[in-house]
N, C-alpha and C. Protein backbone atom coordinates (compact mmCIF):
# COMPACT_ATOMS: atom_id res chain seq x y z
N UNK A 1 12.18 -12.24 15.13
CA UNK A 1 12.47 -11.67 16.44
C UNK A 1 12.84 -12.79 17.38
N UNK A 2 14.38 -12.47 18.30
CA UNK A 2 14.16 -13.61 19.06
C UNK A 2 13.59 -13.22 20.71
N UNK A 3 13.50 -12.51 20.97
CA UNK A 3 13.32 -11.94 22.28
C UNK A 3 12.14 -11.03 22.33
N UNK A 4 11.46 -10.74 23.34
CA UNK A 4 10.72 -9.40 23.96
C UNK A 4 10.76 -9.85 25.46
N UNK A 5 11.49 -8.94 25.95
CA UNK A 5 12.11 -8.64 27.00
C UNK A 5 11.64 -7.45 28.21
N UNK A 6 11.16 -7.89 28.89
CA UNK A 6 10.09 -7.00 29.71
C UNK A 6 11.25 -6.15 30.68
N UNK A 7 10.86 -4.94 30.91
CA UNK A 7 12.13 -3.89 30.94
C UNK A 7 11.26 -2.82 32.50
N UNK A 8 12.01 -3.27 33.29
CA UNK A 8 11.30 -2.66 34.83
C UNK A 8 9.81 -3.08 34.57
N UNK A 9 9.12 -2.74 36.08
CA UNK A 9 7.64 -3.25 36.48
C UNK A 9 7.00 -2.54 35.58
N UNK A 10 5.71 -3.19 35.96
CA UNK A 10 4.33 -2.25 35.36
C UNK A 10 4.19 -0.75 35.39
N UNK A 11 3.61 -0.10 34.82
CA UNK A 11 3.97 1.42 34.93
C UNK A 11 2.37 1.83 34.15
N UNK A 12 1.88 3.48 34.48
CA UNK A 12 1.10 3.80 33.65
C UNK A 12 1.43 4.37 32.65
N UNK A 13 0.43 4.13 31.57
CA UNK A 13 0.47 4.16 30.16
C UNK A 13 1.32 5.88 29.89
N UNK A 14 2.44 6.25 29.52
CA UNK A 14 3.42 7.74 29.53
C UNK A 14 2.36 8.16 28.27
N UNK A 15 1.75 7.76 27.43
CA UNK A 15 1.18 8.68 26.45
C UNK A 15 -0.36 9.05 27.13
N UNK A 16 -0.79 8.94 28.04
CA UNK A 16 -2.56 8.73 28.68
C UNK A 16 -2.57 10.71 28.99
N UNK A 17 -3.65 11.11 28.36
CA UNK A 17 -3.91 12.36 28.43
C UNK A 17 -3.92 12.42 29.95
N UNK A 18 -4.06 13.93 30.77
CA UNK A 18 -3.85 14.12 31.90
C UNK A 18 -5.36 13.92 32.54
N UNK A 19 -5.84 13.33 33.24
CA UNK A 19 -7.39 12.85 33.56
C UNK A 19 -7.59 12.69 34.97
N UNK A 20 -8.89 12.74 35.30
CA UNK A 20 -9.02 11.97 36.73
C UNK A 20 -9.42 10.09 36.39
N UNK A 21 -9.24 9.95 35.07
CA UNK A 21 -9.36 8.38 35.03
C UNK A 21 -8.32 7.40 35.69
N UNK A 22 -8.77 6.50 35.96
CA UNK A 22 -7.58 5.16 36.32
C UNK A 22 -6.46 5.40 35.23
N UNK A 23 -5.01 4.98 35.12
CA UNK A 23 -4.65 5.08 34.11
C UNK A 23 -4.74 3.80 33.95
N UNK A 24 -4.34 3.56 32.91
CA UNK A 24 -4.49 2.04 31.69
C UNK A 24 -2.85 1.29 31.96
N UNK A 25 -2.53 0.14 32.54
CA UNK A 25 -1.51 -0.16 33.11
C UNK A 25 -0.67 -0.70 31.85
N UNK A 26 0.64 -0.77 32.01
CA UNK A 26 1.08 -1.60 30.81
C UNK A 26 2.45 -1.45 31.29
N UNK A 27 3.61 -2.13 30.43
CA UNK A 27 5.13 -2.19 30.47
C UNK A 27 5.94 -1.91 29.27
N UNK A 28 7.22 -1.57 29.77
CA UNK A 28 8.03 -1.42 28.40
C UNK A 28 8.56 -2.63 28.33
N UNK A 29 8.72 -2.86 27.07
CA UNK A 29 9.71 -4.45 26.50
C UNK A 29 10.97 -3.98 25.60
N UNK A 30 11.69 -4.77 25.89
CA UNK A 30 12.64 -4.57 24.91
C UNK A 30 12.75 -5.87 23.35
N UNK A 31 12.59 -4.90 22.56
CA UNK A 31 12.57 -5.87 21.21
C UNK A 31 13.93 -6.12 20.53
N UNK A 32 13.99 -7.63 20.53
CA UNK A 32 15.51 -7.80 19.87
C UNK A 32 15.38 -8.80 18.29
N UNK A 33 15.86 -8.15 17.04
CA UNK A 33 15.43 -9.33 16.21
C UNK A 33 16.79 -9.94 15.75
N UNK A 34 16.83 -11.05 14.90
CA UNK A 34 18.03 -11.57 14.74
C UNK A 34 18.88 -10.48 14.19
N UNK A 35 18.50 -9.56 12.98
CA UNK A 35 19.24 -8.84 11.97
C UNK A 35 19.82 -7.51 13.02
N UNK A 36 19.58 -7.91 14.08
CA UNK A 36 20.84 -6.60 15.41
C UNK A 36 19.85 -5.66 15.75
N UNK A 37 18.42 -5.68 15.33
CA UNK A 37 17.73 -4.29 15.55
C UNK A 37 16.74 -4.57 17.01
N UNK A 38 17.36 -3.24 17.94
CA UNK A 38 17.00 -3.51 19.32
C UNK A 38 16.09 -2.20 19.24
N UNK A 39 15.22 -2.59 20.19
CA UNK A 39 14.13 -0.79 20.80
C UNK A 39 13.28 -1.24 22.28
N UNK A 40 13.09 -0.29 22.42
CA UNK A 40 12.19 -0.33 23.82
C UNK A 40 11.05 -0.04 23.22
N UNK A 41 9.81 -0.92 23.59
CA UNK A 41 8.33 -0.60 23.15
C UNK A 41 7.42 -0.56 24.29
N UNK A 42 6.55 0.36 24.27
CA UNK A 42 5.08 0.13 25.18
C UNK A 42 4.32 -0.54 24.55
N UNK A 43 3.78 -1.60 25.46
CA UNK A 43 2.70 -2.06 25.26
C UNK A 43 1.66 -2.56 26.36
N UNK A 44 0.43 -1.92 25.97
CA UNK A 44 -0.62 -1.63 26.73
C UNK A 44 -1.23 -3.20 27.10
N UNK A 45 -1.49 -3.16 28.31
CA UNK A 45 -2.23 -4.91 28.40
C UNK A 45 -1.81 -6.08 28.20
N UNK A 46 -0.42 -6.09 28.92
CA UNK A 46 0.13 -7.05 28.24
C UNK A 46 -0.52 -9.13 28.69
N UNK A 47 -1.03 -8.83 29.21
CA UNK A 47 -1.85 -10.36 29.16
C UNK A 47 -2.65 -10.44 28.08
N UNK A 48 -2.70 -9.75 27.25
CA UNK A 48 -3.85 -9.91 25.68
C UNK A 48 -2.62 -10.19 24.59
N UNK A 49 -2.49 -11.09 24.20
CA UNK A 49 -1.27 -11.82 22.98
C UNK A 49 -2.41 -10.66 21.88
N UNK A 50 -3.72 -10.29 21.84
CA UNK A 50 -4.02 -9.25 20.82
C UNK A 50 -3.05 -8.27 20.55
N UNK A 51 -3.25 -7.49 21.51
CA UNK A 51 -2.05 -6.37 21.99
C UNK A 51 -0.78 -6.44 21.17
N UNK A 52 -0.13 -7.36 21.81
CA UNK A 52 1.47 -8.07 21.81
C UNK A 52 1.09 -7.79 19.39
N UNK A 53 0.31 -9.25 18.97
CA UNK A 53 0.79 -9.13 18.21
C UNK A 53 0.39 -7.86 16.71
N UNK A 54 -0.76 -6.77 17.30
CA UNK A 54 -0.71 -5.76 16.55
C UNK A 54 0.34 -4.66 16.50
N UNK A 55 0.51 -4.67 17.95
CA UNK A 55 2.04 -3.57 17.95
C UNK A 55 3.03 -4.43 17.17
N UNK A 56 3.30 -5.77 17.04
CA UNK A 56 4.26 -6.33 16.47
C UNK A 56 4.10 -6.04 14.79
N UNK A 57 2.92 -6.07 14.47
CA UNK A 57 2.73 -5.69 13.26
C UNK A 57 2.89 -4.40 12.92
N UNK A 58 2.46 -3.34 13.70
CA UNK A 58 3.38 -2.04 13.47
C UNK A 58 4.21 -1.97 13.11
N UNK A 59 5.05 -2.43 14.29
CA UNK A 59 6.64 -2.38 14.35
C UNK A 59 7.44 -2.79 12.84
N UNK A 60 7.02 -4.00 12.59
CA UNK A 60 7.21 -4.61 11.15
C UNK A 60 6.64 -3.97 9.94
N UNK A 61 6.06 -3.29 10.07
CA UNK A 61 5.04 -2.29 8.88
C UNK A 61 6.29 -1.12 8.57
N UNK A 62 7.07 -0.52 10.27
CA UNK A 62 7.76 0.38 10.13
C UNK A 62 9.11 0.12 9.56
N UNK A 63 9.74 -0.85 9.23
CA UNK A 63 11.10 -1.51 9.28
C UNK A 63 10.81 -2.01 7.60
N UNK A 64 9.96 -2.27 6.84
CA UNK A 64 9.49 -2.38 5.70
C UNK A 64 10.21 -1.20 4.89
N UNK A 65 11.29 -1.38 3.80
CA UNK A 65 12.46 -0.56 3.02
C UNK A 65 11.60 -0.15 1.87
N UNK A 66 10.94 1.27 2.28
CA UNK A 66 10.22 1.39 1.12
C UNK A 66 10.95 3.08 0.65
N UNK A 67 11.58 3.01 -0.60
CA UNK A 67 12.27 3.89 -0.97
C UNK A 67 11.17 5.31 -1.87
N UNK A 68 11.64 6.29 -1.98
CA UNK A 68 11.42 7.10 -3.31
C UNK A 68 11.24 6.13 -4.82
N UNK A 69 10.35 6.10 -5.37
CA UNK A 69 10.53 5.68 -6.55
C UNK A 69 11.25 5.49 -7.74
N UNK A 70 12.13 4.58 -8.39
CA UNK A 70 12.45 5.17 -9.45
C UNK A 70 12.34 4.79 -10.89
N UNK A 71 12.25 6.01 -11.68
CA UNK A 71 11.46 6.24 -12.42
C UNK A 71 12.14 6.54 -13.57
N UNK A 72 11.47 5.87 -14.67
CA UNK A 72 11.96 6.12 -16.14
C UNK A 72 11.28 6.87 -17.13
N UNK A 73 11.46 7.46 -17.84
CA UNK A 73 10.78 8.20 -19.15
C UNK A 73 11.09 7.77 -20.31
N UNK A 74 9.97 8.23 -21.21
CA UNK A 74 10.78 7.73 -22.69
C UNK A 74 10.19 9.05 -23.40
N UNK A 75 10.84 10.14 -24.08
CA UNK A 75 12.47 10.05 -24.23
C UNK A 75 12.45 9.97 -22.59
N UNK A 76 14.45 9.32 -22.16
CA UNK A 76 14.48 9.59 -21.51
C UNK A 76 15.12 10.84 -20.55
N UNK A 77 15.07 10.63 -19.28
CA UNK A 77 14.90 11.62 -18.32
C UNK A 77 16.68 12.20 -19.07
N UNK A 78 16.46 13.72 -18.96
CA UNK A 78 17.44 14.84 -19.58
C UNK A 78 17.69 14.74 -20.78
N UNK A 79 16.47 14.30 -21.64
CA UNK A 79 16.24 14.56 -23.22
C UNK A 79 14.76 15.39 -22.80
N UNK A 80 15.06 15.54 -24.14
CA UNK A 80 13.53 16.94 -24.23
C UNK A 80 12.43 15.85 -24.45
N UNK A 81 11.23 16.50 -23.60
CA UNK A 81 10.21 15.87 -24.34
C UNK A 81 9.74 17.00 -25.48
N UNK A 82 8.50 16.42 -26.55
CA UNK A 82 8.27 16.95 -27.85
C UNK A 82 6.77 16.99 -27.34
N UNK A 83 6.12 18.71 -27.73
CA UNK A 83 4.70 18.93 -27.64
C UNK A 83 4.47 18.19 -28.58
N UNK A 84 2.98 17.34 -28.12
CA UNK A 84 2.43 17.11 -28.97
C UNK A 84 2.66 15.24 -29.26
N UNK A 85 3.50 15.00 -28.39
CA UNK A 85 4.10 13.27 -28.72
C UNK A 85 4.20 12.83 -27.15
N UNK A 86 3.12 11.98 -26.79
CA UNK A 86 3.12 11.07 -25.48
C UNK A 86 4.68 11.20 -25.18
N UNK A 87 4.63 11.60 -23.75
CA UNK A 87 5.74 11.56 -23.01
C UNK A 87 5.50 10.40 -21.60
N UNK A 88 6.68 9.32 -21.68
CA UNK A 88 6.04 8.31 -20.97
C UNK A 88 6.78 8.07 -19.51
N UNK A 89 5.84 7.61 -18.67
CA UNK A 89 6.52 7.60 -17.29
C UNK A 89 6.20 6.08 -16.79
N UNK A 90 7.10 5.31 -16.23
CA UNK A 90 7.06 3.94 -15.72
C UNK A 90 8.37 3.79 -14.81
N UNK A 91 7.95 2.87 -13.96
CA UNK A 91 8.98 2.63 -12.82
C UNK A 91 10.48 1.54 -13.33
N UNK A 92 11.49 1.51 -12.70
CA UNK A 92 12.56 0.37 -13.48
C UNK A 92 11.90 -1.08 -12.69
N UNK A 93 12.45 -1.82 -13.36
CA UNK A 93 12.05 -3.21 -13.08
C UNK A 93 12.51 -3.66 -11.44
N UNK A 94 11.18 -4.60 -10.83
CA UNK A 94 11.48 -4.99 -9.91
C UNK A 94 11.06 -3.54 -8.62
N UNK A 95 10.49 -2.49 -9.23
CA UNK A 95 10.07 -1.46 -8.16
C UNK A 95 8.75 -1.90 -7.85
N UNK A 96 7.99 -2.06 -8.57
CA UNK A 96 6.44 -2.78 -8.34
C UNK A 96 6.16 -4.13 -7.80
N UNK A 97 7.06 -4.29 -6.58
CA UNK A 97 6.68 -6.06 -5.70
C UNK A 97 5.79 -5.51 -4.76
N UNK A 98 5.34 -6.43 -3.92
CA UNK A 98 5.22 -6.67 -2.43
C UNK A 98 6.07 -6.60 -1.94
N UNK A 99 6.25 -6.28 -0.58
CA UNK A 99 7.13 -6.13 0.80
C UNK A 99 6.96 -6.27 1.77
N UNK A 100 7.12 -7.47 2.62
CA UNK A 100 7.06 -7.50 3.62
C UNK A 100 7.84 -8.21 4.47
N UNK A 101 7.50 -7.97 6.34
CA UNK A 101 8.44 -8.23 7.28
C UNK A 101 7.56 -8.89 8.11
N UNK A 102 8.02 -9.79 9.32
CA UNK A 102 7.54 -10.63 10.32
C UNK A 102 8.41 -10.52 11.02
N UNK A 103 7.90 -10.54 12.58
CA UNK A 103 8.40 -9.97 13.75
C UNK A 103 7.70 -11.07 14.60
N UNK A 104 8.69 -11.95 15.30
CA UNK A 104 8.23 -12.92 16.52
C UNK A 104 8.64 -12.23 17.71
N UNK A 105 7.33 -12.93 18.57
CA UNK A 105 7.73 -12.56 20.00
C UNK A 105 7.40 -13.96 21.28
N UNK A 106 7.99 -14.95 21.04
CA UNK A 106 8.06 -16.12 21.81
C UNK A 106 6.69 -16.79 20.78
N UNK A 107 5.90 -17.34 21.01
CA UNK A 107 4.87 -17.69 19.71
C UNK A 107 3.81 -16.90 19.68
N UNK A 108 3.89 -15.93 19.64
CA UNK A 108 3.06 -14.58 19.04
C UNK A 108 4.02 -14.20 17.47
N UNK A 109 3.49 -13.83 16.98
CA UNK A 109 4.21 -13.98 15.51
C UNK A 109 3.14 -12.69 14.73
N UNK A 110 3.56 -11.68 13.37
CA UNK A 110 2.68 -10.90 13.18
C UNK A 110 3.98 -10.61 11.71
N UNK A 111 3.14 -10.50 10.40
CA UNK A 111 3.61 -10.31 9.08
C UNK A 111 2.98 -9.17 8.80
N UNK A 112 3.77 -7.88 8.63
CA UNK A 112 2.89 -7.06 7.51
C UNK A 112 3.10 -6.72 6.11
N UNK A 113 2.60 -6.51 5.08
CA UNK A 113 3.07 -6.71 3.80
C UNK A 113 2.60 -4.69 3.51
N UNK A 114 3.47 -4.97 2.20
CA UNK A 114 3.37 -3.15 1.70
C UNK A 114 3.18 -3.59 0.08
N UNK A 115 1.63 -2.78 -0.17
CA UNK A 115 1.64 -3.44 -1.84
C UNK A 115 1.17 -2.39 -2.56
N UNK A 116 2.26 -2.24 -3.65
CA UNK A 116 1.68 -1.14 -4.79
C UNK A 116 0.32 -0.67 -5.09
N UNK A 117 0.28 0.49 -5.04
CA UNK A 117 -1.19 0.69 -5.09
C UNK A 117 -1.35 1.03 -6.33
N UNK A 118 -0.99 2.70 -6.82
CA UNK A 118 -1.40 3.44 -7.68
C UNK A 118 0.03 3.93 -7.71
N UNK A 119 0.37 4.80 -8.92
CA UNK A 119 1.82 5.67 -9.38
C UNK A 119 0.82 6.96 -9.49
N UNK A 120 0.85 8.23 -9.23
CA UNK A 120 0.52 9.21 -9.68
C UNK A 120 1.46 10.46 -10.06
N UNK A 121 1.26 10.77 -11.94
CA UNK A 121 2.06 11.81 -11.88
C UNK A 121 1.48 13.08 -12.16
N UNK A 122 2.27 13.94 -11.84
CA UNK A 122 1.63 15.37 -11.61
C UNK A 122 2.65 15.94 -11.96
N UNK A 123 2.60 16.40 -14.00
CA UNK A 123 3.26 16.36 -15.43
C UNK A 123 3.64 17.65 -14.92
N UNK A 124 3.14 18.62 -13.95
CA UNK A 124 3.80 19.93 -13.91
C UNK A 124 3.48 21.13 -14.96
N UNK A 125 2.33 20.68 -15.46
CA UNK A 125 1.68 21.83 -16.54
C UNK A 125 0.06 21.95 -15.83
N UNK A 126 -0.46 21.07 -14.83
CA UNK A 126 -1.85 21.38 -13.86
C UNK A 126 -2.29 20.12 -14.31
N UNK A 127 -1.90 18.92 -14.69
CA UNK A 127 -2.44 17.78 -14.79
C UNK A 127 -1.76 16.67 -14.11
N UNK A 128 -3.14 15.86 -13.67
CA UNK A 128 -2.15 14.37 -12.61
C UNK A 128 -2.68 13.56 -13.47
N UNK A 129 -2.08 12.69 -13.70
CA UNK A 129 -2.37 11.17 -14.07
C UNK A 129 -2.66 10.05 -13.13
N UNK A 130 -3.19 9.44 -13.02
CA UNK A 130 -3.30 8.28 -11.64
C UNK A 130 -3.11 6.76 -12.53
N UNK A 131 -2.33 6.25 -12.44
CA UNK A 131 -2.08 4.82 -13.13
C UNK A 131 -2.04 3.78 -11.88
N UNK A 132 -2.55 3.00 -12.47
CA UNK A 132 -2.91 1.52 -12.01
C UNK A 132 -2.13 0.96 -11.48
N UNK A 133 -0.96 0.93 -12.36
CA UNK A 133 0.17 0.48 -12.34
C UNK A 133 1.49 1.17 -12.59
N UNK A 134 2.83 0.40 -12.76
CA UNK A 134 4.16 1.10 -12.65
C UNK A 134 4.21 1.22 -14.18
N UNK A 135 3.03 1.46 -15.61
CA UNK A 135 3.29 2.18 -16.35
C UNK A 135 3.96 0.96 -17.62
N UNK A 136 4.10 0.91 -18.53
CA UNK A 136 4.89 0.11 -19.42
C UNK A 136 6.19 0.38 -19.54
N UNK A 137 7.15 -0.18 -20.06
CA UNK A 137 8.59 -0.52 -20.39
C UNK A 137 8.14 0.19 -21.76
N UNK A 138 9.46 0.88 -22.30
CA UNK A 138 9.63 1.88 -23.41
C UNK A 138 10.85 0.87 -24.11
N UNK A 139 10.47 -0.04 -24.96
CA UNK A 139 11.51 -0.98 -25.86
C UNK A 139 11.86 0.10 -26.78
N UNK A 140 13.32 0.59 -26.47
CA UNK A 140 14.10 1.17 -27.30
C UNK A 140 14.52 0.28 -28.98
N UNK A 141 14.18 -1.11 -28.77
CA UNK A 141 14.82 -1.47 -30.03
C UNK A 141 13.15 -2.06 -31.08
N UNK A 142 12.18 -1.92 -30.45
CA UNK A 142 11.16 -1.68 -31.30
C UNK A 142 10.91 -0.33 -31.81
N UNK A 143 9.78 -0.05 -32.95
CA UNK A 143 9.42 1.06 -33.81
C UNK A 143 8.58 1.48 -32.54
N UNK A 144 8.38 2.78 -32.29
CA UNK A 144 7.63 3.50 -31.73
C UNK A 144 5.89 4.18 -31.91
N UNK A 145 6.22 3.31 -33.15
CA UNK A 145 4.27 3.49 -33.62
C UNK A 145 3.61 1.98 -32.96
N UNK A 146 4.76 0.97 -32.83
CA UNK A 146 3.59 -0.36 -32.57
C UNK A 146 3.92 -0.45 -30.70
N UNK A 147 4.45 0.45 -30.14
CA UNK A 147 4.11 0.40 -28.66
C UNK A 147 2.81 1.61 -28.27
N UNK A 148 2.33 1.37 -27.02
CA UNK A 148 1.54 2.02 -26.26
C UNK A 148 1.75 2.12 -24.38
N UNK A 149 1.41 2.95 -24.49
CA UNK A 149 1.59 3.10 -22.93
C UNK A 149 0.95 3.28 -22.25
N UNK A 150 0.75 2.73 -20.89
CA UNK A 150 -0.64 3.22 -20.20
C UNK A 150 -0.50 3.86 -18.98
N UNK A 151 0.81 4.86 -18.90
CA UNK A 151 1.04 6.09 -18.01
C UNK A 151 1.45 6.82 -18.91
N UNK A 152 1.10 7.98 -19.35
CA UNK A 152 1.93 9.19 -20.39
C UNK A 152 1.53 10.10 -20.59
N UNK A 153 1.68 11.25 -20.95
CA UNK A 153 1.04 12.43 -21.03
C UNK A 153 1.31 13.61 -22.40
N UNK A 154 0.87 14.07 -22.92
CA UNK A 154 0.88 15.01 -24.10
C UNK A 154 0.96 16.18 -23.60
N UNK A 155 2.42 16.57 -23.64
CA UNK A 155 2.45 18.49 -23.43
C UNK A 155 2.05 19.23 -24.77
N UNK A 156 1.53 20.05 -24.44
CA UNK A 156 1.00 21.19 -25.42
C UNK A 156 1.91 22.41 -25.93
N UNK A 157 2.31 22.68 -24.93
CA UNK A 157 2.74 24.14 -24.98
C UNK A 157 4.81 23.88 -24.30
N UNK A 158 5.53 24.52 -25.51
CA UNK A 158 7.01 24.08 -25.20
C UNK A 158 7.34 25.28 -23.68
N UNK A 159 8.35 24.27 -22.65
CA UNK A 159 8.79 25.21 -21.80
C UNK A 159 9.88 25.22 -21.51
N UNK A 160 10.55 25.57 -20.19
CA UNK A 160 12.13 25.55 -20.05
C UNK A 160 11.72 24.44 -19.37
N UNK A 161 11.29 24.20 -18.19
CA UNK A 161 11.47 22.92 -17.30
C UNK A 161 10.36 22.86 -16.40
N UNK A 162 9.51 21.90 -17.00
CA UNK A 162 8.39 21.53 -15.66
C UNK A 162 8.81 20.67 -14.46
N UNK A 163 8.07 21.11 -13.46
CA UNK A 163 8.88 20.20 -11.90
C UNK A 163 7.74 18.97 -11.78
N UNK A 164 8.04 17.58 -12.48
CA UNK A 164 7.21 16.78 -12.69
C UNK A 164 7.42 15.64 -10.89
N UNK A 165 6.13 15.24 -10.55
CA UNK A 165 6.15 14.70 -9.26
C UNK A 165 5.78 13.43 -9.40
N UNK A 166 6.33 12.40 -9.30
CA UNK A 166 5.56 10.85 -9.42
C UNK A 166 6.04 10.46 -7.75
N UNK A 167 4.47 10.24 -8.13
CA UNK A 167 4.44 9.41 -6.52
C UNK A 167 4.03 7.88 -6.39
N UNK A 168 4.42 7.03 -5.87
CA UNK A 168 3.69 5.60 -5.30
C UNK A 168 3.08 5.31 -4.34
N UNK A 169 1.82 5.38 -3.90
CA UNK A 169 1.18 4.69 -3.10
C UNK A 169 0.77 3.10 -2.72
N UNK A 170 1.26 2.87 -1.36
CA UNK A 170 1.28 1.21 -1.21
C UNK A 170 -0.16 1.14 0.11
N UNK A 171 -0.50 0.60 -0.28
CA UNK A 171 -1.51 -0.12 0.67
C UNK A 171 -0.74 -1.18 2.03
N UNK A 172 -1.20 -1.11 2.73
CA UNK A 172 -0.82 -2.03 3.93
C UNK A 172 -1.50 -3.14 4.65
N UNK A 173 -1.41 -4.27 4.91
CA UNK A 173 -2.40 -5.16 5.36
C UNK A 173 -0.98 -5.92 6.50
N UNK A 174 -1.69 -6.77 7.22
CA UNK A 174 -0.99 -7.39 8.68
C UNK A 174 -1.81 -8.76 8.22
N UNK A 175 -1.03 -9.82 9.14
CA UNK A 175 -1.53 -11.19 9.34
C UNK A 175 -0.44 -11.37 10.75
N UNK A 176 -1.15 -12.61 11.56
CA UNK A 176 -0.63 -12.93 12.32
C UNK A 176 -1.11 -14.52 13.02
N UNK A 177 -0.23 -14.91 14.08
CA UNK A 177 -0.87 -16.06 14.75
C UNK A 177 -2.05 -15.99 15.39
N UNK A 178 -2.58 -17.24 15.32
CA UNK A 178 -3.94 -16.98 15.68
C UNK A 178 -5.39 -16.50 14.63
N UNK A 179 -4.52 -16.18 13.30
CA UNK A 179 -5.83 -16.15 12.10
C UNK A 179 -5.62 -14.74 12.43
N UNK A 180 -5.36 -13.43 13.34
CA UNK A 180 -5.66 -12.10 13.33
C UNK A 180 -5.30 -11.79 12.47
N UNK A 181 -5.59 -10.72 11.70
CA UNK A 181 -5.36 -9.32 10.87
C UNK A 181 -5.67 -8.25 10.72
N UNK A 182 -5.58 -7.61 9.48
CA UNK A 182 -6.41 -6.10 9.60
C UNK A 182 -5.81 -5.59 8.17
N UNK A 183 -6.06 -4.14 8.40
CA UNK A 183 -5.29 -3.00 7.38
C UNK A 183 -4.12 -2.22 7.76
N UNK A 184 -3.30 -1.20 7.71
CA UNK A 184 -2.42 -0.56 7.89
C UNK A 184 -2.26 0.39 7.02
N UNK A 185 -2.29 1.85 7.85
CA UNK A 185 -2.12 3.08 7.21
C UNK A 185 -1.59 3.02 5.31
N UNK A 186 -1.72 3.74 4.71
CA UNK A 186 -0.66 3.84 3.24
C UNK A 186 0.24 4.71 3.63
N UNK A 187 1.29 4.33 3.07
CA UNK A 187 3.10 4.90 2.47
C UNK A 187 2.81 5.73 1.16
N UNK A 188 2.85 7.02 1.33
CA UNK A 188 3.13 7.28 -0.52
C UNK A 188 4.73 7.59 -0.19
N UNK A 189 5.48 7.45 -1.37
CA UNK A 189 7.18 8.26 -1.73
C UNK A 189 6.75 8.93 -2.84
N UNK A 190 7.64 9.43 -2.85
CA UNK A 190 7.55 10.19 -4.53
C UNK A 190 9.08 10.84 -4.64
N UNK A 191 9.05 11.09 -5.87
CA UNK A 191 10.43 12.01 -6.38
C UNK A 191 10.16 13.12 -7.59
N UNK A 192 10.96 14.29 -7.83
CA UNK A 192 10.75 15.37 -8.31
C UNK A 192 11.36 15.56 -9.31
N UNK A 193 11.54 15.40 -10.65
CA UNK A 193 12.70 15.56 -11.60
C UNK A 193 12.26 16.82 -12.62
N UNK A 194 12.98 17.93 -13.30
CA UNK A 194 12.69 18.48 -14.65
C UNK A 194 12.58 17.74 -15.69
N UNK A 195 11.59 18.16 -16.22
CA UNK A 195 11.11 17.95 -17.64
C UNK A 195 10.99 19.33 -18.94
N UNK A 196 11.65 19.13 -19.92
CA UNK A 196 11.87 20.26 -20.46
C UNK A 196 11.58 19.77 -22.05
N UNK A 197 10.31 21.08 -22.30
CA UNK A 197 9.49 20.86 -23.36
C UNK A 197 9.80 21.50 -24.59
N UNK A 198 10.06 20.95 -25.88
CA UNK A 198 10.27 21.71 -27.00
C UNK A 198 9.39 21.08 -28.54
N UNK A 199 8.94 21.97 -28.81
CA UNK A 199 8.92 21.69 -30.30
C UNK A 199 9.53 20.79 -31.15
N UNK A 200 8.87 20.08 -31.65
CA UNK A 200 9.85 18.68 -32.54
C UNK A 200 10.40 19.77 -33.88
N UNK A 201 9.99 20.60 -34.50
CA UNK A 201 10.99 21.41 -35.47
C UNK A 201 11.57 22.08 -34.90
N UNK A 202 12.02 22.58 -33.65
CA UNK A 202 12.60 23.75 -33.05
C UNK A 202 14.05 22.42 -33.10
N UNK A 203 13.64 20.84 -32.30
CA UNK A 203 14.82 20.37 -32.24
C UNK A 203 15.22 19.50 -32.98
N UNK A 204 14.62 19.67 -33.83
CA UNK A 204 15.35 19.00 -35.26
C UNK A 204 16.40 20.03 -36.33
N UNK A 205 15.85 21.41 -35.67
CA UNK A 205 16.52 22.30 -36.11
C UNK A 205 18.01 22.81 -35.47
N UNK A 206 17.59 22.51 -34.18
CA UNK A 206 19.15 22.07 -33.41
C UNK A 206 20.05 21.41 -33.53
N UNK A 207 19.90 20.35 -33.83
CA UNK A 207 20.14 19.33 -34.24
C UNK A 207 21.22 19.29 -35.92
């Protein structure tokens, strides 16, 4: 950030429920960072650099490019899966980093990071899975008896198309000048794809 830019006088706080209290004084600023992105912000108290650099960490929490997931199967996605044979779910490479942004405001300074938490899928037959992680890589050019996976699920029963949901949850944490920090709300995304279940003799018989 190169600027925060104080934008008309002091004013009372526009979000303060309707009260017979004092209101809580504060100003709007205008935020400018190098990459062109401008906004007008409130901030409450502005003689407390506290203040200044947790909203800054917001702000940077919000600007953090955190997409829908995406997501691989093995078989993969618009092949059948087979009752009865682990059907596997894992993210493509490079979806499972850290993320984060830093936002200056003259030497007030504030980093927040966004970090993988958990993948959860919800196979669309009444079962979720909760994985640790973004799941293993499905090596197409190894034998399929000497891999394992540690996101996957066994359908039972063949169907036309389950509406399978994988979601990512990221955890949030802040740092800033001055040693401050904290936590920050979680992000889940998720995305929705069919999954369509058959019998391994039904499609060998297709076949």
């Amino acid at each position: 950030m190169n600027d925060l830019k104080k934008e008309g006088a002091n004013a009372p706080d526009p979000d303060r429920p309707l009260s017979t209290e004092q209101p809580k004084e504060g100003a709007w600023y205008e935020v400018r960072c190098s990459d062109g992105y401008r906004n007008i912000v409130w901030i409450k108290n502005r003689k407390s650099t506290a203040a200044v650099r947790e909203r800054l960490a917001h702000r940077a929490y919000e600007r953090i490019p955190i997409s829908a997931p995406k997501v691989l199967t093995a078989p993969p996605r618009g092949r059948e899966a087979l009752v009865g044979l682990p059907h596997w779910f894992y993210l493509a490479q490079g979806e499972w980093v850290s993320k984060s942004k830093r936002l200056h405001a003259g030497g007030v300074w504030a980093e927040a990071t966004a970090i993988p938490q958990r993948m959860t899928v919800a196979t669309g037959d009444g079962h979720t899975l909760v994985c640790a992680g973004p799941g293993t890589t499905y090596d197409s050019s190894r034998p399929s008896a000497l891999q394992r996976s540690t996101c996957s699920h066994r359908y039972v029963q063949p169907t036309h198309a389950h509406r399978v949901t994988v979601s990512v949850t990221w955890r949030g944490t802040w740092h800033g000048s001055g040693g401050a920090g904290g936590a920050l709300p979680p992000i889940t995304r998720s995305v929705t794809f069919p999954v369509r279940v058959v019998e391994a003799q039904a499609l060998v018989t297709k076949g």
